[in-house]
Protein backbone atom coordinates (compact mmCIF):
# COMPACT_ATOMS: atom_id res chain seq x y z
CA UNK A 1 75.97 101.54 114.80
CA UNK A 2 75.61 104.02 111.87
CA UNK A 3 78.13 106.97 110.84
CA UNK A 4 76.48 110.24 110.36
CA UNK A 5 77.12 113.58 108.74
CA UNK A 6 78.67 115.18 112.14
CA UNK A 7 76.58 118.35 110.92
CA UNK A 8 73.60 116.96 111.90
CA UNK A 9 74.33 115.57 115.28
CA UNK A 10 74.97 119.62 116.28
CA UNK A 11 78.79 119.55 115.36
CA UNK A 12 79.38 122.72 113.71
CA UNK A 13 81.35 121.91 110.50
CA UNK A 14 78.85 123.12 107.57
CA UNK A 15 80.51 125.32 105.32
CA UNK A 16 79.22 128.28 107.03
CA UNK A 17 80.32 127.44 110.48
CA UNK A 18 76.92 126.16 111.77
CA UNK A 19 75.50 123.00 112.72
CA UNK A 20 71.92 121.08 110.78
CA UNK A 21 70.74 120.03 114.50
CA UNK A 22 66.90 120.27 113.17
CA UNK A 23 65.67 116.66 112.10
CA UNK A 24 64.31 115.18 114.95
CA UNK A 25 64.50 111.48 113.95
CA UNK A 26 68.01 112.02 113.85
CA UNK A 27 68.22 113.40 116.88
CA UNK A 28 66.22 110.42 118.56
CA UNK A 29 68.79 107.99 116.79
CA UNK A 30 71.10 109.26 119.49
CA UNK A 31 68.81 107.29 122.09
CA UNK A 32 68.59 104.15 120.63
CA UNK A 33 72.01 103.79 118.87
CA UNK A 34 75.34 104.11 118.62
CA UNK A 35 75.66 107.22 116.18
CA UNK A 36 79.42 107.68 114.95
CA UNK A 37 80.03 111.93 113.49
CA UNK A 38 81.95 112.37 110.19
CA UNK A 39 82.65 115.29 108.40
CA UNK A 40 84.34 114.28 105.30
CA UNK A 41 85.17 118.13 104.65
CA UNK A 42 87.14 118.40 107.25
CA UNK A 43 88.70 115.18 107.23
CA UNK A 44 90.46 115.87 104.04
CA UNK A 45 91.60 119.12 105.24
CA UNK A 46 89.36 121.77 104.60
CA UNK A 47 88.23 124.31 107.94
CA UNK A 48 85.33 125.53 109.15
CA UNK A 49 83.89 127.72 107.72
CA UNK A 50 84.70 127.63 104.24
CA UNK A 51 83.94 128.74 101.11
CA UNK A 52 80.54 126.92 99.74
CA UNK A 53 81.64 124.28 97.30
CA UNK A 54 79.82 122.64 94.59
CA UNK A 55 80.44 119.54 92.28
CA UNK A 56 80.71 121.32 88.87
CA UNK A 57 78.02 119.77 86.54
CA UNK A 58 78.36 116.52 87.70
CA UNK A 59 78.23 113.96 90.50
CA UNK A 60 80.10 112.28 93.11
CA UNK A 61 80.72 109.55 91.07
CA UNK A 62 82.29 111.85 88.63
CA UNK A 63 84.79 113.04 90.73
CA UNK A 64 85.90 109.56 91.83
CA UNK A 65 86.14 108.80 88.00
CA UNK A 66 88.20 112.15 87.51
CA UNK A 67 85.99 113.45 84.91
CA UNK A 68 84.44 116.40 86.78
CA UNK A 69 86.01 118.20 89.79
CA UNK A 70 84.68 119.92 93.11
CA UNK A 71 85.49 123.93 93.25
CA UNK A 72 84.36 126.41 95.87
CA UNK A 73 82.95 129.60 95.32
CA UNK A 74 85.90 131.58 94.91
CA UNK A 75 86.89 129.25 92.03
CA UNK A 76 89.24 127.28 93.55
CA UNK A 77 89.92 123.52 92.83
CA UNK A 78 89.23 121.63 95.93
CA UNK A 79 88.54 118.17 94.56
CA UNK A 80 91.41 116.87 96.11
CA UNK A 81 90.43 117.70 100.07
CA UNK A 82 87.29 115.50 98.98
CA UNK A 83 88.92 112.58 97.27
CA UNK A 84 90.97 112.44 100.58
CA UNK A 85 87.60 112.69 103.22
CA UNK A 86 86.04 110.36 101.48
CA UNK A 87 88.81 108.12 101.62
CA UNK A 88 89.31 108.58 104.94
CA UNK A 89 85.43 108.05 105.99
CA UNK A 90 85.56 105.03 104.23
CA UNK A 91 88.82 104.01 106.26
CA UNK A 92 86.55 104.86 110.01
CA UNK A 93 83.67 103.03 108.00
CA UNK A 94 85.60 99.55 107.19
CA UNK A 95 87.42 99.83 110.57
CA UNK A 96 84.11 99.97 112.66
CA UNK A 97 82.13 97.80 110.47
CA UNK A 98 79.35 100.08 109.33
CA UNK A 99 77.03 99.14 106.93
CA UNK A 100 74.71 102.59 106.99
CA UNK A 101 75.77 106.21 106.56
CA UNK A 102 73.20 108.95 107.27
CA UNK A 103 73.78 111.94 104.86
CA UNK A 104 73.41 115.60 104.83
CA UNK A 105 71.04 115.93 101.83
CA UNK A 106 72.18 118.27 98.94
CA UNK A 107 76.07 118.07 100.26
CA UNK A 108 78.87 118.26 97.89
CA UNK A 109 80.30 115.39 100.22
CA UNK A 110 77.37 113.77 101.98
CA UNK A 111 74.23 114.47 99.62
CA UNK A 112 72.35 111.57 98.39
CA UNK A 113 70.24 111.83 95.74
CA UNK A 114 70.11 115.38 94.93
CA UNK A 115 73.55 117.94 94.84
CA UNK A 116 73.81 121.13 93.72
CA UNK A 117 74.76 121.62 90.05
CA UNK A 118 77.79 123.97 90.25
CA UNK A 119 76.33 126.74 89.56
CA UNK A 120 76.26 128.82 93.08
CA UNK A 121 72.28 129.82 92.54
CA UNK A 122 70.70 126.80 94.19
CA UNK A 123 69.97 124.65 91.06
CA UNK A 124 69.20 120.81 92.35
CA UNK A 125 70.43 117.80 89.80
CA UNK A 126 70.18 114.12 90.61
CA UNK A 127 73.16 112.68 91.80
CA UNK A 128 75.53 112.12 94.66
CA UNK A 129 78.12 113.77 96.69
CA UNK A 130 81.83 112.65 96.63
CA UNK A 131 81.94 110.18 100.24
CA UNK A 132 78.15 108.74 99.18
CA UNK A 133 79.41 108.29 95.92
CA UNK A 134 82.53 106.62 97.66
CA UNK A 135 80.39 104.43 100.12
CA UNK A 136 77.63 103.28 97.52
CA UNK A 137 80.61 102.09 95.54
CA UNK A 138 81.77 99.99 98.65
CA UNK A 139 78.52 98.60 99.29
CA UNK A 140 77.75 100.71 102.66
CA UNK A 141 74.15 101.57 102.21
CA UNK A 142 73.19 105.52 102.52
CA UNK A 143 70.14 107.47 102.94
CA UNK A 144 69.60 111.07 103.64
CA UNK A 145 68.28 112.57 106.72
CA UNK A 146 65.00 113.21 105.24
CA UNK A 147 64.82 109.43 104.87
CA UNK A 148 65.66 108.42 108.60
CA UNK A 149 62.81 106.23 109.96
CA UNK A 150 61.68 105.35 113.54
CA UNK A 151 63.12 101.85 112.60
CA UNK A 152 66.81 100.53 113.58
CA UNK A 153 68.62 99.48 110.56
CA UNK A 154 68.23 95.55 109.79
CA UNK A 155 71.77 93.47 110.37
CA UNK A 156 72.95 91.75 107.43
């Protein structure tokens, strides 16, 4: 059993209002396992659609230190909404026992490894989003959707 960026499973909760139903491994997940959808977004309050947000020059693991903050487009401070999803995905996490999150790459909340820099114009930095930040720091392992394998995830 793994939770997964609800985006990707065909829930529509990106910013935009659409779904990221296109990776087929993911897709085939739902066949083999147990695939739990989380939208940390909207579980600390924001709607759908929204405003695009971005991590302003920094990381997740910024934001959970308090030294950078998450604002959308319109310039409006929204770190709070993703201090609270995270939280709260962490919460369904502990309470089901998951030890594997499948991200939305590139996600303010959900990216892992790469995250937009802030900036609005589609600039790439290394780094996480708030709830991977969050979930790393909890020891729940977390790859991207570009990383999913054919493979289930080892227990232990």
């Amino acid at each position: 059993m793994r939770l997964v960026s609800a985006c990707l499973l065909g829930i529509r909760c990106s910013w935009d209002g659409t779904d990221k139903y296109k990776n087929e491994k993911v897709i085939a997940l739902l066949k083999k396992e147990v695939l739990i959808p989380i939208c940390p977004e909207q579980l600390g309050g924001l709607g759908t659609p929204r405003i695009r947000q971005e991590i302003q020059n920094g990381t997740g693991e910024e934001v959970l230190d308090g030294k950078t903050r998450v604002k959308n487009e319109a310039g409006e401070d929204v770190t709070r909404q993703f201090i609270r999803g995270a939280k709260e995905a962490l919460r369904i996490a502990r309470q089901y026992n998951i030890r594997e999150f499948i991200g939305k790459s590139r996600s303010p909340s959900c990216g892992c490894g790469l995250i937009y820099d802030g900036s609005f114009t589609g600039k790439l930095i290394k780094g996480d989003g708030v709830t991977v930040a969050l979930f790393k720091r909890n020891g729940i392992k977390v790859i991207s959707e570009e990383e999913v394998s054919d493979e289930p995830p080892r227990k232990g």
